[in-house]
Protein backbone atom coordinates (compact mmCIF):
# COMPACT_ATOMS: atom_id res chain seq x y z
CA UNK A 1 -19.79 -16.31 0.47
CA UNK A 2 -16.29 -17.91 1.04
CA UNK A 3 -14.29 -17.68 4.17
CA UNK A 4 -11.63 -14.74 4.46
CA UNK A 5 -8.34 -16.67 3.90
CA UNK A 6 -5.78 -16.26 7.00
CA UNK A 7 -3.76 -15.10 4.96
CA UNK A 8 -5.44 -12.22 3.50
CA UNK A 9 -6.78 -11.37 6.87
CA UNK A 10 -2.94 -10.94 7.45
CA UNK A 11 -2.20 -8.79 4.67
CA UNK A 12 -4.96 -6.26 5.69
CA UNK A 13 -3.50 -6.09 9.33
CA UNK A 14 -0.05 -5.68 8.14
CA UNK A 15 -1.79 -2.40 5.50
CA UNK A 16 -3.49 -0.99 8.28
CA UNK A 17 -0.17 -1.36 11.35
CA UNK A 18 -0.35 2.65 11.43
CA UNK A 19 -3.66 2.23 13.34
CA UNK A 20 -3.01 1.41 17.04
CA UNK A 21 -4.52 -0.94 18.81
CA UNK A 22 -5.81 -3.58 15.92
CA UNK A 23 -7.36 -6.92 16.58
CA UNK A 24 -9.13 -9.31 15.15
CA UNK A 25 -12.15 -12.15 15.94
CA UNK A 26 -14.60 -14.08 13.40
CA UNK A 27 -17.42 -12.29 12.93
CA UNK A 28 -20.31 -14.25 10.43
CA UNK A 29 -17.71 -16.32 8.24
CA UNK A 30 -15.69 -13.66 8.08
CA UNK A 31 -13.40 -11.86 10.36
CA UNK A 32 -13.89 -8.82 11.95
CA UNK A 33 -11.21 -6.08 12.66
CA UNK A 34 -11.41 -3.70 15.69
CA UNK A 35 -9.39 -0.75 17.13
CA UNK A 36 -9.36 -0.35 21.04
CA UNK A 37 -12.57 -2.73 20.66
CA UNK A 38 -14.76 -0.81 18.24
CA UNK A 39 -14.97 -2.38 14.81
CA UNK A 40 -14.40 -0.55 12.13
CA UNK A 41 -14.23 -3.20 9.46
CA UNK A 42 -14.49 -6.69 7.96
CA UNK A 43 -12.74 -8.98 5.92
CA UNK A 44 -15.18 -11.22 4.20
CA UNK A 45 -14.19 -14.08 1.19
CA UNK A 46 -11.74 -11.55 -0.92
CA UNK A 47 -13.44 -7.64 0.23
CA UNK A 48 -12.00 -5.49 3.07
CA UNK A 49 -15.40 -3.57 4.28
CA UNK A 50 -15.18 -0.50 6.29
CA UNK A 51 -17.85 1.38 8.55
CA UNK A 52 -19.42 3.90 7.04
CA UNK A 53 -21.85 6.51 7.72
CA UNK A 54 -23.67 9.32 6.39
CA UNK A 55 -20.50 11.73 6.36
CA UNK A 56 -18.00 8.98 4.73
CA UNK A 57 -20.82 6.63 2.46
CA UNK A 58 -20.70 9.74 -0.41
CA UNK A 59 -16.72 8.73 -0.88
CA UNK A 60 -17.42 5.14 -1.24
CA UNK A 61 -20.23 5.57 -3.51
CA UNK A 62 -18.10 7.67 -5.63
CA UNK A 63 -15.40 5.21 -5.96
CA UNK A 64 -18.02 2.66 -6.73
CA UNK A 65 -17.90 0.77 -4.25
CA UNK A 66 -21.02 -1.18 -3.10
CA UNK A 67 -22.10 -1.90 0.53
CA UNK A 68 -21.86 -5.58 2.01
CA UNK A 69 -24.91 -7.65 0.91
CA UNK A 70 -25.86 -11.34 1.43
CA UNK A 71 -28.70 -13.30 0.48
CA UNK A 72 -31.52 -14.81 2.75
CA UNK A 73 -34.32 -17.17 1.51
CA UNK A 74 -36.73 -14.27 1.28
CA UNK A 75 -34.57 -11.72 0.12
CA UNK A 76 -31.09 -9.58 -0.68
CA UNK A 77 -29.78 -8.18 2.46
CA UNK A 78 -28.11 -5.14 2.19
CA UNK A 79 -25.54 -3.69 5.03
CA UNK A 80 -25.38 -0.28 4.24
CA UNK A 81 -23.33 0.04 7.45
CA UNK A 82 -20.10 -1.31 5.69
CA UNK A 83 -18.68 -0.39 2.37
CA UNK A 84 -15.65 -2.32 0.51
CA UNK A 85 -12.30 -0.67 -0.13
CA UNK A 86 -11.58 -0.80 -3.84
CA UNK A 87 -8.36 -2.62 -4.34
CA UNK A 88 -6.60 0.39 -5.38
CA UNK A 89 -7.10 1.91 -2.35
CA UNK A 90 -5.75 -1.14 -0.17
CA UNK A 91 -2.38 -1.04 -2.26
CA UNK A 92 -2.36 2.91 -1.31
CA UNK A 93 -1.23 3.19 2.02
CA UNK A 94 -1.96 6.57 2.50
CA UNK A 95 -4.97 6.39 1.20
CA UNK A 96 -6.02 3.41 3.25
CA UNK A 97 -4.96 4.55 6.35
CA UNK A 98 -7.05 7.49 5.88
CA UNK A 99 -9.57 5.81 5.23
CA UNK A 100 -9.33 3.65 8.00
CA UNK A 101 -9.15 6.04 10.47
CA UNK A 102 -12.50 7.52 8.63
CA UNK A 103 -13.60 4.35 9.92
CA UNK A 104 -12.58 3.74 13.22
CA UNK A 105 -14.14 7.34 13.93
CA UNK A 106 -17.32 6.53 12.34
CA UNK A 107 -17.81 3.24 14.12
CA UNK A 108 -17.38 5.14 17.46
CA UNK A 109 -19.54 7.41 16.39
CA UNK A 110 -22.45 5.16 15.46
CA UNK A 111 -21.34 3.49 19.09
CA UNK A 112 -22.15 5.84 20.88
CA UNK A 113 -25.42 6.98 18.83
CA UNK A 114 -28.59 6.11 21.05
CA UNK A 115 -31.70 4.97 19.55
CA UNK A 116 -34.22 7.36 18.64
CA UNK A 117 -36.90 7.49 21.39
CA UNK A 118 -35.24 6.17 24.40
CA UNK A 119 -33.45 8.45 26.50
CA UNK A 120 -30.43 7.80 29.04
């Protein structure tokens, strides 16, 4: 998988300045976007990913989008975690920025999730 150009990294920022608090880091070739430190999303090669979960993934699905997958030795990895934004979405910024903030609360939400079986 190639590198998310710096420049495309940029673009996505700029699409998603209605949601406070953005940064960014490299995350696994890629580069990882956060809001008030929770990420929500990654850039990786040409795809903008965003957290999903069991709420949002129907929406995704039905847009056709496919989850983030990479290949091992062994085997297909799929990260069912993270979905990627069709294009059409990124050039509607409405759209996107609803979708991000989809995001941003279902990263916090898997966050805060604990494991099943341990208790606090």
């Amino acid at each position: 998988m190639s590198q998310a150009s710096p420049q495309f990294v940029d673009f996505i920022v700029d699409r998603l300045s209605g949601i406070d608090g953005i940064t960014t880091n490299r995350f696994f070739g890629g580069t990882g976007l956060s809001a008030h430190a929770t990420q929500f999303a990654m850039v990786m090669g040409g795809s903008l990913y965003f957290v999903v979960d069991k709420d949002t993934r129907p929406r995704y699905e039905k847009l056709g989008s496919t989850c983030f997958a990479y290949d091992t030795k062994a085997r297909r990895v799929q990260v069912r975690k993270y979905f990627e934004v069709p294009i059409e979405i990124i050039e509607d910024h409405e759209a996107l920025a609803v979708l991000a903030r989809e995001a941003v609360l279902a990263a916090q939400g898997l966050k805060t999730k604990k494991p099943a079986g341990k208790r606090a």
